[in-house]
C-alpha atoms as a PDB file:
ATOM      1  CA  UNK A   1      -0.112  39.676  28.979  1.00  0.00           C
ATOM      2  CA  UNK A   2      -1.438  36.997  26.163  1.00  0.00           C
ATOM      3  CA  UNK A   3      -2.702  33.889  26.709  1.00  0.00           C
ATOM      4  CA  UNK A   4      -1.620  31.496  24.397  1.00  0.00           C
ATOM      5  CA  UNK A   5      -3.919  28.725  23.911  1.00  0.00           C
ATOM      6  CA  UNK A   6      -2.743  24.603  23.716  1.00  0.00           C
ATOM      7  CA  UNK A   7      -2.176  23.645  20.490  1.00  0.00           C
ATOM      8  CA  UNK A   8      -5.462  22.004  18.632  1.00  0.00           C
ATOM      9  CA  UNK A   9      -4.496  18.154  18.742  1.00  0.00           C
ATOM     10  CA  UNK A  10      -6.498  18.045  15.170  1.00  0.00           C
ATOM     11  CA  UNK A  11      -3.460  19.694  13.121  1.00  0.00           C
ATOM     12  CA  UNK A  12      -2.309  15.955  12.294  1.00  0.00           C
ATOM     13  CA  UNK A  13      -4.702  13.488  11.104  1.00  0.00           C
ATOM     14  CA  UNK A  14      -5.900  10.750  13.636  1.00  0.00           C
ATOM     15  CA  UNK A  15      -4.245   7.617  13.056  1.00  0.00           C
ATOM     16  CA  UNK A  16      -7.173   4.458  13.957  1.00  0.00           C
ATOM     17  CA  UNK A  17      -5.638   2.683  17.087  1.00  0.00           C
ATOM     18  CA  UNK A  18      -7.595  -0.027  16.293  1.00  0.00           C
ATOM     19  CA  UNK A  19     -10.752  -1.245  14.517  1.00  0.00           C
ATOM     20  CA  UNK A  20     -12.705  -3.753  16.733  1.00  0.00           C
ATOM     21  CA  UNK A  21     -14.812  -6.709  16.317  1.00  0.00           C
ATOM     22  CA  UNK A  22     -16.944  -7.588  19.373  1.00  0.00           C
ATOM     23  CA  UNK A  23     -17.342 -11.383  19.150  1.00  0.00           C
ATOM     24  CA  UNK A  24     -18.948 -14.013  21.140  1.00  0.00           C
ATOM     25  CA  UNK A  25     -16.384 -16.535  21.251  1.00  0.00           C
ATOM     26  CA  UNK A  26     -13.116 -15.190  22.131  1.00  0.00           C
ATOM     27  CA  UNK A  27     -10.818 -17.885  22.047  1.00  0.00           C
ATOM     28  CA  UNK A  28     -12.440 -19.452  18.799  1.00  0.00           C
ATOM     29  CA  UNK A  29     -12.197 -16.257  16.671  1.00  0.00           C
ATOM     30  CA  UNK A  30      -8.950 -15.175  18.202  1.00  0.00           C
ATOM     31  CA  UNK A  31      -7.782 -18.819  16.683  1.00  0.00           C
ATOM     32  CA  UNK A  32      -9.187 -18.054  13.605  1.00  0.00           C
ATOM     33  CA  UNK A  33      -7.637 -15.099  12.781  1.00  0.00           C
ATOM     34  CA  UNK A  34      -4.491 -15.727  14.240  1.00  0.00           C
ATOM     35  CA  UNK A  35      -4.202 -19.523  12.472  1.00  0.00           C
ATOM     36  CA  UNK A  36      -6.371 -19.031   9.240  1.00  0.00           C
ATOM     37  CA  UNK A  37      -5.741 -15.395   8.275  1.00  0.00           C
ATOM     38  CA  UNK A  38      -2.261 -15.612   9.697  1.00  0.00           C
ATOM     39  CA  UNK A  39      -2.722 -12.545  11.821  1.00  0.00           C
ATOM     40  CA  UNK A  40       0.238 -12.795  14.845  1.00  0.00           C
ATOM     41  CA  UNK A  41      -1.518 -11.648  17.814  1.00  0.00           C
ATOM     42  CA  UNK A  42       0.063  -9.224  19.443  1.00  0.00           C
ATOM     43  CA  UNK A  43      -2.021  -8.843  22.644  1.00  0.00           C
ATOM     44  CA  UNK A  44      -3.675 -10.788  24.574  1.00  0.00           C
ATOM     45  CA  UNK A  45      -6.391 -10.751  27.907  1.00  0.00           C
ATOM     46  CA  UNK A  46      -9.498 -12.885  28.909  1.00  0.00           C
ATOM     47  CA  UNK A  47     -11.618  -9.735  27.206  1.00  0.00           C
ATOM     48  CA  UNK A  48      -9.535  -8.154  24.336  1.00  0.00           C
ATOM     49  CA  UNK A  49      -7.081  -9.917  21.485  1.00  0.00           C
ATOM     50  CA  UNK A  50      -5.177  -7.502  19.345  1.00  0.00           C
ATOM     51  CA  UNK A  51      -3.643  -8.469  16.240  1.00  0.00           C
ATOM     52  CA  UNK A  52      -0.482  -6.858  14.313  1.00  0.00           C
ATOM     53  CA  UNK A  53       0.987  -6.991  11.261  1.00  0.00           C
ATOM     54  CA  UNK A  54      -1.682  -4.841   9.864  1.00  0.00           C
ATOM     55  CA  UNK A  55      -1.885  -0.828   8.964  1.00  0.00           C
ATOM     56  CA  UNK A  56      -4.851  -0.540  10.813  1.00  0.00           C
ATOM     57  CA  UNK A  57      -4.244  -3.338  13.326  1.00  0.00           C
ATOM     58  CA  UNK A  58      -7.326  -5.242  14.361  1.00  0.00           C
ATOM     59  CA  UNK A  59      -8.727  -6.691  17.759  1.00  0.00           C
ATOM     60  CA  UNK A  60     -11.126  -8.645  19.272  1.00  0.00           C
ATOM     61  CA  UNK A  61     -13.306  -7.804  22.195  1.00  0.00           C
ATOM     62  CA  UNK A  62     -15.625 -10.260  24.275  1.00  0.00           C
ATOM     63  CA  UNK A  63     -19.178  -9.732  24.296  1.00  0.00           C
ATOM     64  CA  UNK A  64     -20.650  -9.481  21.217  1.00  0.00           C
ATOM     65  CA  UNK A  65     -24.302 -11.047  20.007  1.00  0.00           C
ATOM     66  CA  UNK A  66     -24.545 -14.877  19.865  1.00  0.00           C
ATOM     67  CA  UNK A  67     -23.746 -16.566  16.889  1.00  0.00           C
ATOM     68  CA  UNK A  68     -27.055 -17.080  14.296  1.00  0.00           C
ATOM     69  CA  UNK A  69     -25.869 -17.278  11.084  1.00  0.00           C
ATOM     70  CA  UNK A  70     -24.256 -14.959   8.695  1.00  0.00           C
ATOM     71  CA  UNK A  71     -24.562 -11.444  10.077  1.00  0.00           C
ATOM     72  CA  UNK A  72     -26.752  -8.726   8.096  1.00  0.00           C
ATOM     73  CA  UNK A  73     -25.216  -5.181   7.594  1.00  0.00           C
ATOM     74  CA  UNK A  74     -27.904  -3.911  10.668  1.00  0.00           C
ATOM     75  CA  UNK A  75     -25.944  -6.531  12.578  1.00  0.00           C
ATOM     76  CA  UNK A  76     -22.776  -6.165  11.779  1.00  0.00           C
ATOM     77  CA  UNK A  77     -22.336  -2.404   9.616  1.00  0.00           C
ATOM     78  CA  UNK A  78     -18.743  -2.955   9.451  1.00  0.00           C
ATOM     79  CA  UNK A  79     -16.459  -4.564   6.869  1.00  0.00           C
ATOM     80  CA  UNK A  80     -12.963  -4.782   7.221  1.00  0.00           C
ATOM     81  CA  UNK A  81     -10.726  -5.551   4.175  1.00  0.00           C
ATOM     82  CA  UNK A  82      -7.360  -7.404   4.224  1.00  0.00           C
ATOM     83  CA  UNK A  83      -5.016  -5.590   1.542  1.00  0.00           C
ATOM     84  CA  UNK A  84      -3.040  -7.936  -0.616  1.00  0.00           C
ATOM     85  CA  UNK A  85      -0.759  -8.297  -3.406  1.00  0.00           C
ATOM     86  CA  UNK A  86      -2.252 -11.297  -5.479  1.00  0.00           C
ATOM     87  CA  UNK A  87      -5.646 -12.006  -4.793  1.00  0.00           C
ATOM     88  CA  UNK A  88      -5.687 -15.309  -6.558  1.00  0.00           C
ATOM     89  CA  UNK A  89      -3.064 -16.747  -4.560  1.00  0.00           C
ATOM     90  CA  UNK A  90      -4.582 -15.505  -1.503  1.00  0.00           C
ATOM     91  CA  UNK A  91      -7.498 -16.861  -2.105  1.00  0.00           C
ATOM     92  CA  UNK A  92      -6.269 -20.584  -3.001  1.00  0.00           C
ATOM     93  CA  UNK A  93      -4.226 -20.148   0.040  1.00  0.00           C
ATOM     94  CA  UNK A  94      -7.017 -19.401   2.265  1.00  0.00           C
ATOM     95  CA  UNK A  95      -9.071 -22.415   0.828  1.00  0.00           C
ATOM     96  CA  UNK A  96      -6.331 -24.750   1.481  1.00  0.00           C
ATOM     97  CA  UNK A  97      -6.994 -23.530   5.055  1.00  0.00           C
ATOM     98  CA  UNK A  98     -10.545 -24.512   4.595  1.00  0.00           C
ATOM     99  CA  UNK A  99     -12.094 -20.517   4.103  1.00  0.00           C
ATOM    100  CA  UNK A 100     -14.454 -20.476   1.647  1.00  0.00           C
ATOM    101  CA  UNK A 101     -15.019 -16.971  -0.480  1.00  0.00           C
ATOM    102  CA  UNK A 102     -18.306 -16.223  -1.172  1.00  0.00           C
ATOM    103  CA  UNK A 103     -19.114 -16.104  -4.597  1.00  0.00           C
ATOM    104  CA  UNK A 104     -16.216 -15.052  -7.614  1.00  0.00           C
ATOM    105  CA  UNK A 105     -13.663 -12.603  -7.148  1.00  0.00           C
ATOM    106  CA  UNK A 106     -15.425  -9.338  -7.639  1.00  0.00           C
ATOM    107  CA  UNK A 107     -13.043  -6.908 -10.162  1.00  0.00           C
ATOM    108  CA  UNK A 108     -13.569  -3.279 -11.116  1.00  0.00           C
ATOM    109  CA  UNK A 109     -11.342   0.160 -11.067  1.00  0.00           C
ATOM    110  CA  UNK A 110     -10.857  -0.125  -7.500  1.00  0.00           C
ATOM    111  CA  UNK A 111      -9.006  -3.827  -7.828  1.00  0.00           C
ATOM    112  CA  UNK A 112     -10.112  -6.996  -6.997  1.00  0.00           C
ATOM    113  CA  UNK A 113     -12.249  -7.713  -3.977  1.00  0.00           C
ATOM    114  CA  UNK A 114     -12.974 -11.455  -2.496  1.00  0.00           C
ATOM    115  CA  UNK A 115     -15.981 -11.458   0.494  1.00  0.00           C
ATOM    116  CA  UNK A 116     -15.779 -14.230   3.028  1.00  0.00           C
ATOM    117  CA  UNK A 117     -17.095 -14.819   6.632  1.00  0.00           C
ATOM    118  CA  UNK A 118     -15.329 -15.406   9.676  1.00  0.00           C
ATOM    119  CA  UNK A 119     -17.081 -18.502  12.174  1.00  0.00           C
ATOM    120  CA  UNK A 120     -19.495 -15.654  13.774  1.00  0.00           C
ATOM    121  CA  UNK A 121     -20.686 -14.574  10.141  1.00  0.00           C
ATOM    122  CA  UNK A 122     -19.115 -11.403  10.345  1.00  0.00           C
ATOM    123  CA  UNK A 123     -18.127 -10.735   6.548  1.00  0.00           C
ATOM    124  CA  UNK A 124     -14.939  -9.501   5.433  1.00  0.00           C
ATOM    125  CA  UNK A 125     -12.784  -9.298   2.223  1.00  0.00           C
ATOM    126  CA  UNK A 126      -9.551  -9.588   0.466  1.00  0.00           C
ATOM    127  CA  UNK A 127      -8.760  -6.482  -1.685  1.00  0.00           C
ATOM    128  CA  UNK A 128      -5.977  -6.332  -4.373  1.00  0.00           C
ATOM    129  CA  UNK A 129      -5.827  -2.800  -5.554  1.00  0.00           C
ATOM    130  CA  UNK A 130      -5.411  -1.541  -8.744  1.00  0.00           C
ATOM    131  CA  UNK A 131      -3.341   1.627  -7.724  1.00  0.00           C
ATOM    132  CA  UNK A 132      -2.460   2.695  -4.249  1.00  0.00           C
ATOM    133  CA  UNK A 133      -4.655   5.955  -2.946  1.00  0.00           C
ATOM    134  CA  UNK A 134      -3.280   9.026  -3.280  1.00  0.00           C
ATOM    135  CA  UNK A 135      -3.114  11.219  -0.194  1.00  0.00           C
ATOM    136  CA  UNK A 136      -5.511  14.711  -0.185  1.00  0.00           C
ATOM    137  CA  UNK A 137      -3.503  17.115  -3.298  1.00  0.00           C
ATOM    138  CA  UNK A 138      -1.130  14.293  -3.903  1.00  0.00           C
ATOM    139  CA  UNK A 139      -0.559  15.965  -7.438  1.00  0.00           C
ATOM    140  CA  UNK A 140      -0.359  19.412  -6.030  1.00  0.00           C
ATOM    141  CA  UNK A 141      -2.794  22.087  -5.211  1.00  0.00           C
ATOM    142  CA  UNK A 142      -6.103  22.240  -7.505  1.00  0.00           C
ATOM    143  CA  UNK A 143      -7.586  25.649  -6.582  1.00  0.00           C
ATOM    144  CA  UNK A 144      -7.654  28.309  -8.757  1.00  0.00           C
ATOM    145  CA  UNK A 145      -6.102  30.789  -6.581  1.00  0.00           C
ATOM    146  CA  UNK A 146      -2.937  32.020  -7.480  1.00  0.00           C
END
């Protein structure tokens, strides 16, 4: 008689369920990123706001550090960057909304990147991409095996 063992769950990549920001203010940074970013929130509890529209949808979670100021990388190591088509536009469309980007729009091989800061100081960014990244041997295989 064989065993057969379950099938290793790791044969597809993970997909990221959701990348969270812990916040202070719930309410004010759910507004924020549902009214100024545009984000359409997609749940909601007294703890925990979730956000959709995006590939890697975003959320909210209550109880994060109090507000100080702009948040260092040791307080906040995370950056999350909002994909989009023009940057330019974005941008003046965001400032209209009263967001201010930090500094010029940054542009190199990757794209175009624009930093700004959310009311907690958590910093974020706008990138317009240059070319889409290709998935792992996108152009085929590049071992020299044959």
């Amino acid at each position: 008689m064989t065993l057969q063992s379950d099938p290793d769950p790791l044969t597809s990549p993970l997909m990221l369920a959701y990348s969270i920001i812990y916040v202070a203010d719930l309410d004010a940074m759910a507004r924020f990123y549902s009214e100024v970013l545009g984000l359409p929130i997609v749940e909601h509890s007294a703890r925990f706001v979730a956000f959709g529209g995006a590939a890697a949808p975003l959320a909210l979670e209550a109880g994060g550090p109090p507000v100080a100021g702009p948040r260092t990388k040791d307080q906040n190591p995370t950056l999350c960057q909002f994909a989009v088509a023009d940057i330019v536009s974005t941008v003046a469309s965001l400032a209209a909304r009263g967001l201010a980007i930090e500094g010029e729009i940054r542009r190199g091989g990757f794209g175009a990147l624009a930093f700004f800061r959310d009311p907690e100081g958590n910093r974020l960014a706008l990138l317009e991409r240059t070319r889409l990244p290709q998935p792992p041997n996108a152009g085929g295989s590049t071992s020299d095996a044959g």
